[in-house]
N, C-alpha and C. Protein backbone atom coordinates (compact mmCIF):
# COMPACT_ATOMS: atom_id res chain seq x y z
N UNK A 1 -21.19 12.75 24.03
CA UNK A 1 -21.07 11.31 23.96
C UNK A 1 -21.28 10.80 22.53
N UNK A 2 -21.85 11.33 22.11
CA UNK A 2 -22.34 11.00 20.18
C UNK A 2 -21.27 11.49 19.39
N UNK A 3 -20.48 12.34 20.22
CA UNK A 3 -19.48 13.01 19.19
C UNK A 3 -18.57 11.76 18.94
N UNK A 4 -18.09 11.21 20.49
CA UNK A 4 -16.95 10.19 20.67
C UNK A 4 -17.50 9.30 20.08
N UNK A 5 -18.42 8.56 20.34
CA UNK A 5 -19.08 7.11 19.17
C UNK A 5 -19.10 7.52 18.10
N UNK A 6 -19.08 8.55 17.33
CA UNK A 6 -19.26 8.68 15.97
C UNK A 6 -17.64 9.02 15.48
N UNK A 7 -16.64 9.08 16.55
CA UNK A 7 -15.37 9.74 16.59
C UNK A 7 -14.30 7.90 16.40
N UNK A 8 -14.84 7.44 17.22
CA UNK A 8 -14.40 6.05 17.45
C UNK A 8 -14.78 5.43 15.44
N UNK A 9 -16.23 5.33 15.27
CA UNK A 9 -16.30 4.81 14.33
C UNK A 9 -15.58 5.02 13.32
N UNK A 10 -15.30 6.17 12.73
CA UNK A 10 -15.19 6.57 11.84
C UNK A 10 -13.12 6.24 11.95
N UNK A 11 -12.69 6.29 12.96
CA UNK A 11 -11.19 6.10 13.33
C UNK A 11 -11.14 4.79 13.11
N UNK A 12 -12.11 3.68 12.97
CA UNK A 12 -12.03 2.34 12.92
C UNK A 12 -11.96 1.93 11.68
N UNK A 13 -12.28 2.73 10.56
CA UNK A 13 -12.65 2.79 9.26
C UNK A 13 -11.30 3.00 8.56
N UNK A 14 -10.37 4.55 9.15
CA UNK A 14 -8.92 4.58 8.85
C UNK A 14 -7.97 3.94 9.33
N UNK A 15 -6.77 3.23 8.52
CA UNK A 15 -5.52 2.70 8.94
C UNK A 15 -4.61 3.27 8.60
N UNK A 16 -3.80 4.07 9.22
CA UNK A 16 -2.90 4.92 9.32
C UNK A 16 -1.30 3.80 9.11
N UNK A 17 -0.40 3.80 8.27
CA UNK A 17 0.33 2.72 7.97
C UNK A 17 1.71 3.15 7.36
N UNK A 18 2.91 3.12 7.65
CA UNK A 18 4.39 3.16 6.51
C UNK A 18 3.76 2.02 5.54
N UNK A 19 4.75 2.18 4.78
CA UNK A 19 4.61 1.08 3.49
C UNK A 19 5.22 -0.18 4.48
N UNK A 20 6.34 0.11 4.93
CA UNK A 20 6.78 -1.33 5.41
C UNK A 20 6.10 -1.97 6.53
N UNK A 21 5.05 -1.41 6.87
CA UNK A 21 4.01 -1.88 8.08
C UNK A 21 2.89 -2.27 7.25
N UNK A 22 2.92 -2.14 6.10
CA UNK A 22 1.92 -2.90 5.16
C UNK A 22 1.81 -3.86 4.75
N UNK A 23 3.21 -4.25 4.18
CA UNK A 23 3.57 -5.46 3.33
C UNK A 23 2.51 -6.63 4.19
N UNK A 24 2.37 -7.75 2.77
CA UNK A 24 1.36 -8.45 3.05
C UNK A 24 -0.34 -8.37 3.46
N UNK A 25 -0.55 -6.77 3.75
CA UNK A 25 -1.72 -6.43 3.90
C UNK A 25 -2.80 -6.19 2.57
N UNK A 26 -3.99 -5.73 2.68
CA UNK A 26 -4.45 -5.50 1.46
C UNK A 26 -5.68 -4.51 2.02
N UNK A 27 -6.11 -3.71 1.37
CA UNK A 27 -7.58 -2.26 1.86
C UNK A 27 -7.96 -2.27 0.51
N UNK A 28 -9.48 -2.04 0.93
CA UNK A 28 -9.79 -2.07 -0.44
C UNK A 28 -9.87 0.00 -1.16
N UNK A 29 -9.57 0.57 -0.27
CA UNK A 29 -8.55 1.92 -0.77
C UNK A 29 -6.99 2.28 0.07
N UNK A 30 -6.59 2.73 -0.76
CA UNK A 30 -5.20 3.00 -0.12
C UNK A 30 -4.52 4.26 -0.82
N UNK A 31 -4.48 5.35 0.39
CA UNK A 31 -3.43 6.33 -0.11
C UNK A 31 -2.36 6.63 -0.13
N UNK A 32 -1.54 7.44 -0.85
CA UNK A 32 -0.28 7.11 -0.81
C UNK A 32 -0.31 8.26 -1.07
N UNK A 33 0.60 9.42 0.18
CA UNK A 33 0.53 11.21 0.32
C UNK A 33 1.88 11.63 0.15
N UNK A 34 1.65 12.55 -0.45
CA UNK A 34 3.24 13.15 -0.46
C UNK A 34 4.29 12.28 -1.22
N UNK A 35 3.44 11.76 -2.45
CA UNK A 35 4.98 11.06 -3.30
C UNK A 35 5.59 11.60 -3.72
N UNK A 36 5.66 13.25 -4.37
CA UNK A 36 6.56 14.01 -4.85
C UNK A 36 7.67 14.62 -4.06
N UNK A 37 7.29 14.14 -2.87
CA UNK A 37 8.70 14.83 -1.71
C UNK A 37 9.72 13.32 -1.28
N UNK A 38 9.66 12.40 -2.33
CA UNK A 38 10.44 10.91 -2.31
C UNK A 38 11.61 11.78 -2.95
N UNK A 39 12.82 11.45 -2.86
CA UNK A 39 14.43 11.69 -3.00
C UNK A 39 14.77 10.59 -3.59
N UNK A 40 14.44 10.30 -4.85
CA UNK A 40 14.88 9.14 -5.54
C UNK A 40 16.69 9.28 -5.39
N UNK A 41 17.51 8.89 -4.69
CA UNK A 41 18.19 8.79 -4.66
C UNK A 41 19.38 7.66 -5.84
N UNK A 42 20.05 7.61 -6.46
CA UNK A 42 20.40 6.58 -7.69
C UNK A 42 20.58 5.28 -6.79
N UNK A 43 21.64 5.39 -5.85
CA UNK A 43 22.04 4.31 -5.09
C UNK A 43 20.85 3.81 -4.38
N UNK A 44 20.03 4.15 -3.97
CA UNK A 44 18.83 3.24 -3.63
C UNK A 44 17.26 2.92 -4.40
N UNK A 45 17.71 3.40 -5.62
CA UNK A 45 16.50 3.17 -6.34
C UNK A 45 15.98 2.48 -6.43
N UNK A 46 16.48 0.64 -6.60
CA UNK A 46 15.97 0.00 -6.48
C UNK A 46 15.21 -0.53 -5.58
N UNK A 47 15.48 -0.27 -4.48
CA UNK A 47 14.82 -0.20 -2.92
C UNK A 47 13.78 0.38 -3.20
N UNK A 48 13.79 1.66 -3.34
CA UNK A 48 12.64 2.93 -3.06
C UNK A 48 11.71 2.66 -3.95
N UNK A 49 11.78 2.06 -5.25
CA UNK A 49 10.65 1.36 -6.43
C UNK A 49 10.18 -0.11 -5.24
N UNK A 50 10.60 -0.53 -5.28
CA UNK A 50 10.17 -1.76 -4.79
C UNK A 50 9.30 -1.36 -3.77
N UNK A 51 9.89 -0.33 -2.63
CA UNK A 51 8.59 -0.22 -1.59
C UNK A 51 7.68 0.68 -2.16
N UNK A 52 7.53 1.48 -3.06
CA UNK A 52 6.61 1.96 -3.72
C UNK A 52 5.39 0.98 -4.49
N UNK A 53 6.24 0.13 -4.97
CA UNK A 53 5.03 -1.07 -5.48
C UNK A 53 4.61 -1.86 -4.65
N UNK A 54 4.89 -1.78 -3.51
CA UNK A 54 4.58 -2.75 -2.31
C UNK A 54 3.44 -1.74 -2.00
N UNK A 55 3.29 -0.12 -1.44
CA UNK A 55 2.89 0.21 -1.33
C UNK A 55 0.95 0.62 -2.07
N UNK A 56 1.39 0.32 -3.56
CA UNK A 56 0.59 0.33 -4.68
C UNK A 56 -0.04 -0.58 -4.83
N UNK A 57 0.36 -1.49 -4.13
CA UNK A 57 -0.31 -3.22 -4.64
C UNK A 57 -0.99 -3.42 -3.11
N UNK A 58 -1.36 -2.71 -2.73
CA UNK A 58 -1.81 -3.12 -1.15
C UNK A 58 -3.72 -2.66 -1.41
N UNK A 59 -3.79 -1.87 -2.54
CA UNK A 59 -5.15 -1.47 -2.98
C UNK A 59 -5.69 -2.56 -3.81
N UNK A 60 -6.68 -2.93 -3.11
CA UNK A 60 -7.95 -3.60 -3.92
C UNK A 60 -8.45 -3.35 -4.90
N UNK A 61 -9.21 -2.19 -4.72
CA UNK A 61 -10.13 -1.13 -5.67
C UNK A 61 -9.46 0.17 -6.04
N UNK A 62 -9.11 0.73 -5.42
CA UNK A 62 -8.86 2.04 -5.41
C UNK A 62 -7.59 2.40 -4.72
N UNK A 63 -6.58 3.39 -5.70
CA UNK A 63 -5.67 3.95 -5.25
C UNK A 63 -5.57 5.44 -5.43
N UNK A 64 -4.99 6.26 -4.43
CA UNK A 64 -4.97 7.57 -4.76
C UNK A 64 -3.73 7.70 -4.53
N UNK A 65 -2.88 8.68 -5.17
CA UNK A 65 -1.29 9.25 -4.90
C UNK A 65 -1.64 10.41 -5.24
N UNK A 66 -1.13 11.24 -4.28
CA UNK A 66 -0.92 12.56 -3.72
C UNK A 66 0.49 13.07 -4.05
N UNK A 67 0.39 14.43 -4.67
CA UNK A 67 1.52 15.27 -4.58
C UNK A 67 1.63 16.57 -4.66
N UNK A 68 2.14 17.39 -4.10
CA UNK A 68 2.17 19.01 -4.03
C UNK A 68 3.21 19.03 -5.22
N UNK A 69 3.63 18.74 -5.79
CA UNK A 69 4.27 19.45 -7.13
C UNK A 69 4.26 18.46 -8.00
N UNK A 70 5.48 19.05 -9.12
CA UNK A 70 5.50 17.73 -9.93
C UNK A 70 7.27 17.55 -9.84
N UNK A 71 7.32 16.77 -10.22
CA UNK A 71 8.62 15.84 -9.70
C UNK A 71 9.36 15.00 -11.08
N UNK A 72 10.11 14.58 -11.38
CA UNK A 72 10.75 14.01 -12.66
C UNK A 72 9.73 12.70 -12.80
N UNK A 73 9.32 11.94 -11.50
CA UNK A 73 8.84 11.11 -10.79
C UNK A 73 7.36 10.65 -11.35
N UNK A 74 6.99 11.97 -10.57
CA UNK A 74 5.11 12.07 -10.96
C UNK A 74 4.84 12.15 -11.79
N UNK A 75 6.11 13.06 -13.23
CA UNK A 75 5.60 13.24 -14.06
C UNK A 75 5.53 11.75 -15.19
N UNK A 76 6.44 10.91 -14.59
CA UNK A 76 6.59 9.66 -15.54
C UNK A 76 5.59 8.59 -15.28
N UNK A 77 5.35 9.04 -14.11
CA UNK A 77 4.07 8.06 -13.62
C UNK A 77 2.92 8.83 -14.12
N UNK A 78 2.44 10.04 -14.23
CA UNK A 78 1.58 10.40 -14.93
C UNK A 78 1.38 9.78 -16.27
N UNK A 79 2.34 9.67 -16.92
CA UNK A 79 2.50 9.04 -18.41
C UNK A 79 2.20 7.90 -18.30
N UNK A 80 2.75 6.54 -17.84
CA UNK A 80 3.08 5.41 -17.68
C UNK A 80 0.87 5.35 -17.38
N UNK A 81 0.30 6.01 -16.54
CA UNK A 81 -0.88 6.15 -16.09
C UNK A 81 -2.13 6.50 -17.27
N UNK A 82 -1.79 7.87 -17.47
CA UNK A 82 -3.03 8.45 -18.73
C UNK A 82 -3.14 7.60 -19.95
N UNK A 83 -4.37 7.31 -20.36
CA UNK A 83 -4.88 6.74 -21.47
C UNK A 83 -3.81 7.65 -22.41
């Protein structure tokens, strides 16, 4: 029984979310997993930036982005990022 109350709490704490189920929301952390497996595609780039900053701007305090490799992507945002 302590497992489930402590199982409940802690599930109340995470919001599991797409970017487009975000918009207008705000957390004061927000992760963002697996950006290096995005398909910047040319013809929708502008799209795919836009929900990316929708996604980015939904953090208060704290943002984390996640990626298993590096990507043309990560690596420009790495730059655009480091002192």
């Amino acid at each position: 029984m302590l497992v489930n109350k402590y199982l409940r709490h802690i599930c109340s704490l995470v919001t599991v979310l797409t970017i487009h189920s975000s918009k207008g929301l705000e957390f004061e952390t927000v992760v963002l997993a697996g950006i290096g497996k995005i398909q910047f595609v040319a013809e929708e780039l502008v799209d795919q930036v836009r929900l990316l900053y929708v996604g980015m701007t939904r953090a208060k305090s704290q943002l984390l982005i996640t990626s298993s490799g590096d990507t043309v992507f990560t690596q420009r945002l790495v730059e655009l990022v480091a002192p």
